[in-house]
N, C-alpha and C. Protein backbone atom coordinates (compact mmCIF):
# COMPACT_ATOMS: atom_id res chain seq x y z
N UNK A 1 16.81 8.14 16.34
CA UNK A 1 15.52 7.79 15.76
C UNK A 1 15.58 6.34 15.28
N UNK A 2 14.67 5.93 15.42
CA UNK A 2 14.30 4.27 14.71
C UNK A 2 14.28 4.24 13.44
N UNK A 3 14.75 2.91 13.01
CA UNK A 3 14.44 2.96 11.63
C UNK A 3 13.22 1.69 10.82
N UNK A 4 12.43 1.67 10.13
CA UNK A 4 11.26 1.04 9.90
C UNK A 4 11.66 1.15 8.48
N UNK A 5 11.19 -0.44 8.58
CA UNK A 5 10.94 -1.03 7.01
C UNK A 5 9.54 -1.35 6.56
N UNK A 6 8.98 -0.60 5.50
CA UNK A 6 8.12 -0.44 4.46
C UNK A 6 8.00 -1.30 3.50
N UNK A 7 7.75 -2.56 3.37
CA UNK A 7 7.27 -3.83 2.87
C UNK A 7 6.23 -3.68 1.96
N UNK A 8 6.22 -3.94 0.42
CA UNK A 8 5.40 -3.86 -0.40
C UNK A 8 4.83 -5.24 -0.67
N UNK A 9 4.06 -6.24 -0.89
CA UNK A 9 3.23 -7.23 -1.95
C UNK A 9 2.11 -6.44 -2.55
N UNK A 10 2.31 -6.99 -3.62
CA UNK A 10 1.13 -6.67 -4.64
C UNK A 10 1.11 -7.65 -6.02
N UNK A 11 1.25 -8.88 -5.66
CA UNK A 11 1.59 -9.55 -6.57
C UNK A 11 2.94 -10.13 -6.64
N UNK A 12 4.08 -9.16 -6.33
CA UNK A 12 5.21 -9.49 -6.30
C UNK A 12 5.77 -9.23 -5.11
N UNK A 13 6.91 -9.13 -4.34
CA UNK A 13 7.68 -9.07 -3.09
C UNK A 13 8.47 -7.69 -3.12
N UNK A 14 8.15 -6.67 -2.35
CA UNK A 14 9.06 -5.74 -3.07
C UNK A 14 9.40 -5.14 -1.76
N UNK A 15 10.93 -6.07 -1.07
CA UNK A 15 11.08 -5.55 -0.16
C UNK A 15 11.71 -4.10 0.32
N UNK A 16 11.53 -3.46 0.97
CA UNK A 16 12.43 -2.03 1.49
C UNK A 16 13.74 -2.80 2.15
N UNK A 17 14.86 -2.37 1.64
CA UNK A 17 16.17 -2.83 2.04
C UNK A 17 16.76 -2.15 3.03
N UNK A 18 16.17 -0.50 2.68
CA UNK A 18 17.28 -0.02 3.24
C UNK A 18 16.55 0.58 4.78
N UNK A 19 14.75 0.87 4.56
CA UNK A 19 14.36 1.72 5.38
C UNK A 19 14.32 2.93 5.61
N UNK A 20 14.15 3.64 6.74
CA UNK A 20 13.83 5.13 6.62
C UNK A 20 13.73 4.97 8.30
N UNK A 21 13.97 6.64 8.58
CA UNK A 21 13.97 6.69 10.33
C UNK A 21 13.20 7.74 10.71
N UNK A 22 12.03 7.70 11.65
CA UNK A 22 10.90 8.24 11.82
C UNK A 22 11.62 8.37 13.69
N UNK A 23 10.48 9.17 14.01
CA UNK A 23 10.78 9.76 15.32
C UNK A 23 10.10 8.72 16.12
N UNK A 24 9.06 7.69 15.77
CA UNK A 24 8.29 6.86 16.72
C UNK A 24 7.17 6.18 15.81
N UNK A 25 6.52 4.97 16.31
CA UNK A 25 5.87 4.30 16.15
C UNK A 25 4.83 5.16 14.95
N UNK A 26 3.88 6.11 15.87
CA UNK A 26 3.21 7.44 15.30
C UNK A 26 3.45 7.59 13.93
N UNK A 27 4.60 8.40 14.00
CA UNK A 27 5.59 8.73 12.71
C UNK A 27 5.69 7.80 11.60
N UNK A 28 5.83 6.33 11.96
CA UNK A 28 6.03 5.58 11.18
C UNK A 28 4.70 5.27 10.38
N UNK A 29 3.82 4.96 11.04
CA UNK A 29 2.14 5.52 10.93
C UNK A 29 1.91 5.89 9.62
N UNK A 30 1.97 7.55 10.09
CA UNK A 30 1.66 8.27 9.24
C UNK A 30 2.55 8.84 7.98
N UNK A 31 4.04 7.51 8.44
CA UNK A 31 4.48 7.51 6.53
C UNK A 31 4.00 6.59 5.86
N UNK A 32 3.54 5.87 6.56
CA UNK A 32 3.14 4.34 6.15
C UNK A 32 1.71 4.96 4.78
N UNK A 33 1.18 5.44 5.45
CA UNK A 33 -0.11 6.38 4.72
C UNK A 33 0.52 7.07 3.54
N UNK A 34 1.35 8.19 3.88
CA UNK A 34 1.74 8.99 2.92
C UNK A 34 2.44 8.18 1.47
N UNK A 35 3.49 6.96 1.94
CA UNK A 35 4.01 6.15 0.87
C UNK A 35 2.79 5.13 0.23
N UNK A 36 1.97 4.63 1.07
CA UNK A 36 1.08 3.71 0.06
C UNK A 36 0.49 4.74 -0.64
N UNK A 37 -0.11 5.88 -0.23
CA UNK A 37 -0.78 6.80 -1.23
C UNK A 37 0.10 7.06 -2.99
N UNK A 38 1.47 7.43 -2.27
CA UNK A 38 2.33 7.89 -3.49
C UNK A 38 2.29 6.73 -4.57
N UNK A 39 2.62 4.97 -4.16
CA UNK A 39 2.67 4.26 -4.77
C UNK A 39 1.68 3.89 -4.93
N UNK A 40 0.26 3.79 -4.78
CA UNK A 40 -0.66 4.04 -5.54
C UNK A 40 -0.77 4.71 -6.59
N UNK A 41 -0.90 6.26 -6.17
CA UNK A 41 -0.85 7.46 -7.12
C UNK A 41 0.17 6.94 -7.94
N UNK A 42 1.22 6.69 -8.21
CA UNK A 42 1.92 6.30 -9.59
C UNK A 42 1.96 4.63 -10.29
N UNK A 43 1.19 4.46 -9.51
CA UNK A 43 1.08 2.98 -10.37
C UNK A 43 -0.50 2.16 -9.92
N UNK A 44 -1.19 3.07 -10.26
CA UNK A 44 -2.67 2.57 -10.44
C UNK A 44 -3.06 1.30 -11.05
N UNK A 45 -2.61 1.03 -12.23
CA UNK A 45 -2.85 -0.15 -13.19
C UNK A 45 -2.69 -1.59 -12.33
N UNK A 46 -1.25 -1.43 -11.39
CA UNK A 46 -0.98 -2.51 -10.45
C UNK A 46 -1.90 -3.09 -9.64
N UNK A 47 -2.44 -1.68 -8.87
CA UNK A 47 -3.49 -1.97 -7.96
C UNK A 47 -4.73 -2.97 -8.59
N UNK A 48 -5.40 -2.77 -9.66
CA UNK A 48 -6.50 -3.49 -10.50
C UNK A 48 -5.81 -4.77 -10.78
N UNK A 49 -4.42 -5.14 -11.03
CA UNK A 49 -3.87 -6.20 -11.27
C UNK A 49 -3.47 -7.25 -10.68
N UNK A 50 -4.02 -7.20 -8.93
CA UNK A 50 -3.18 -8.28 -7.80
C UNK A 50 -4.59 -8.44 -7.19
N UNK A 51 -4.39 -9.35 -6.38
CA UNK A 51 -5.79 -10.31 -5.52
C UNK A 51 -5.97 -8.96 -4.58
N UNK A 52 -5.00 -8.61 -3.89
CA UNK A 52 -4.74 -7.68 -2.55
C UNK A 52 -3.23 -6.89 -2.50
N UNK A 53 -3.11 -5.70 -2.01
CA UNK A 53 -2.22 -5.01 -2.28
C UNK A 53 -2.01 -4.76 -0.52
N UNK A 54 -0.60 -4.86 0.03
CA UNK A 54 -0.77 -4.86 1.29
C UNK A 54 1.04 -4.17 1.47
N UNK A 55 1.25 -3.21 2.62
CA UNK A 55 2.28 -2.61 2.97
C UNK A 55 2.68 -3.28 4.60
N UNK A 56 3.67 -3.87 4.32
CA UNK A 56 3.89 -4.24 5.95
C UNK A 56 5.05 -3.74 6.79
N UNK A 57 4.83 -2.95 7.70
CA UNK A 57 6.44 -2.21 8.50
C UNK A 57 6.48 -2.83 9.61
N UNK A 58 7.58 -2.84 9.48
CA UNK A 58 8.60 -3.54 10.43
C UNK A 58 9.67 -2.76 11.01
N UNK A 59 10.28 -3.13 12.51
CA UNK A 59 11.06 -2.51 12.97
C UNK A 59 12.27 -2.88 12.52
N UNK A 60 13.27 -2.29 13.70
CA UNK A 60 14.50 -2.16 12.87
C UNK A 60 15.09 -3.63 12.97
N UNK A 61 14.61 -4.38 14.09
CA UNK A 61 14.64 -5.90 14.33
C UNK A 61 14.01 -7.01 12.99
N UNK A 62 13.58 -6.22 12.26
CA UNK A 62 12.51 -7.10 10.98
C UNK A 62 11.52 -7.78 11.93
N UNK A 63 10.85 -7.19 13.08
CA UNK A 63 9.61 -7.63 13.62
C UNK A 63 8.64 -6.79 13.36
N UNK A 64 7.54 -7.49 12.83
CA UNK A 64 6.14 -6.77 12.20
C UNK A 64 5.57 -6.32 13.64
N UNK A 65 5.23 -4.62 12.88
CA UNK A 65 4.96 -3.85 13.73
C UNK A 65 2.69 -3.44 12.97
N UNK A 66 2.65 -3.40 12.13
CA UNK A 66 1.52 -3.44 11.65
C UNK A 66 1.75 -3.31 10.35
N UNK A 67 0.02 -3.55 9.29
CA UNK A 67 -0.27 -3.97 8.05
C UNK A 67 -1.07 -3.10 7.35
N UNK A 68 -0.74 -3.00 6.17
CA UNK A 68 -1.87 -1.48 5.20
C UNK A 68 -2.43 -2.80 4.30
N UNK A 69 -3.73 -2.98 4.32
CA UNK A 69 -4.05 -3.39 3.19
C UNK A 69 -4.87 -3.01 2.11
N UNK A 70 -4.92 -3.23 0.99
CA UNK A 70 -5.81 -2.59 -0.12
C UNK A 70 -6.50 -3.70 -0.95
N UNK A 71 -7.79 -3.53 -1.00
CA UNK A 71 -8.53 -4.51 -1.95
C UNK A 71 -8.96 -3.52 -2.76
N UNK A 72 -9.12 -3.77 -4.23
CA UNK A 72 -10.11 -3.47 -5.43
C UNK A 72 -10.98 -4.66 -6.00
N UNK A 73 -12.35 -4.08 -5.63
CA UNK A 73 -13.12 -5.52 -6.35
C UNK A 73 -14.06 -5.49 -7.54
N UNK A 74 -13.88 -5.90 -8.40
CA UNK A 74 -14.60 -5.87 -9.81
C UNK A 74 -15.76 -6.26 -9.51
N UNK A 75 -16.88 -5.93 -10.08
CA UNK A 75 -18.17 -6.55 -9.48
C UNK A 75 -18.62 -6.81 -10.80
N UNK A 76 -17.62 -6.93 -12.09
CA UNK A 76 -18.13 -8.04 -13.36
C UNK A 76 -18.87 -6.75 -14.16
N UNK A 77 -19.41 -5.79 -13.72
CA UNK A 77 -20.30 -5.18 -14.00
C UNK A 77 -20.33 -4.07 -15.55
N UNK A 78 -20.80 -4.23 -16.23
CA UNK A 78 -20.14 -2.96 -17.66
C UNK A 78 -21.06 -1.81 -17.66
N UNK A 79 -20.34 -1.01 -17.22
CA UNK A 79 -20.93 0.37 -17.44
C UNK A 79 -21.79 0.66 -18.19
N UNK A 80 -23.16 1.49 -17.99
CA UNK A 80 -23.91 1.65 -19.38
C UNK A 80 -22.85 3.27 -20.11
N UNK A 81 -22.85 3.21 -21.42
CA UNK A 81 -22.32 4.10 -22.40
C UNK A 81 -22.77 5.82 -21.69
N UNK A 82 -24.16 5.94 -21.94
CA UNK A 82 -24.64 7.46 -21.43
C UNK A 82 -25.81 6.98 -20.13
N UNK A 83 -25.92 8.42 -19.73
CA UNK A 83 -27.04 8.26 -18.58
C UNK A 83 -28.47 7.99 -19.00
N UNK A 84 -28.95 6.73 -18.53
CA UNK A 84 -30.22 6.46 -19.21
C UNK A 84 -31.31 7.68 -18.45
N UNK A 85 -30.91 8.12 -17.37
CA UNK A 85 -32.04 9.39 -17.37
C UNK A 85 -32.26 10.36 -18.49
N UNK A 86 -31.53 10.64 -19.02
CA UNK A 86 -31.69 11.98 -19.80
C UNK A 86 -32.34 11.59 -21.02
């Protein structure tokens, strides 16, 4: 099996050293999904805190194979307190 590196920025450089080995391109895919979800899910605050949040895998050569990216955009906006319908 191949092995693919999982590349974090989000402000900072947070490279995968060691990798992980998936059965194929596919595979790599759909960890690519499953890990940005997790590191999302545990570190939310980050996400609101960087321009763009982006996952990049690479083969076992360190040649970019494709890119996850994530934007959150503030639109300035302040919530009203309660629902002015009611």
């Amino acid at each position: 099996m191949p092995r693919y590196f999982f590349d974090i920025v989000d402000g900072e450089d947070l490279p995968d050293a060691q990798g992980s080995m998936h059965a194929d391109l596919a595979a790599a895919r759909v960890e690519a999904v499953r890990y940005a979800a997790e590191v999302l899910k545990e570190m939310p605050e980050r996400f609101w805190n960087c321009e763009q949040w982006t996952m990049s895998v690479y083969d076992y050569n360190r040649l970019p194979l494709f890119t996850l990216k994530f934007l959150a955009e503030d639109l300035g906006r302040i919530s009203p307190q309660a629902d002015p319908v009611s």
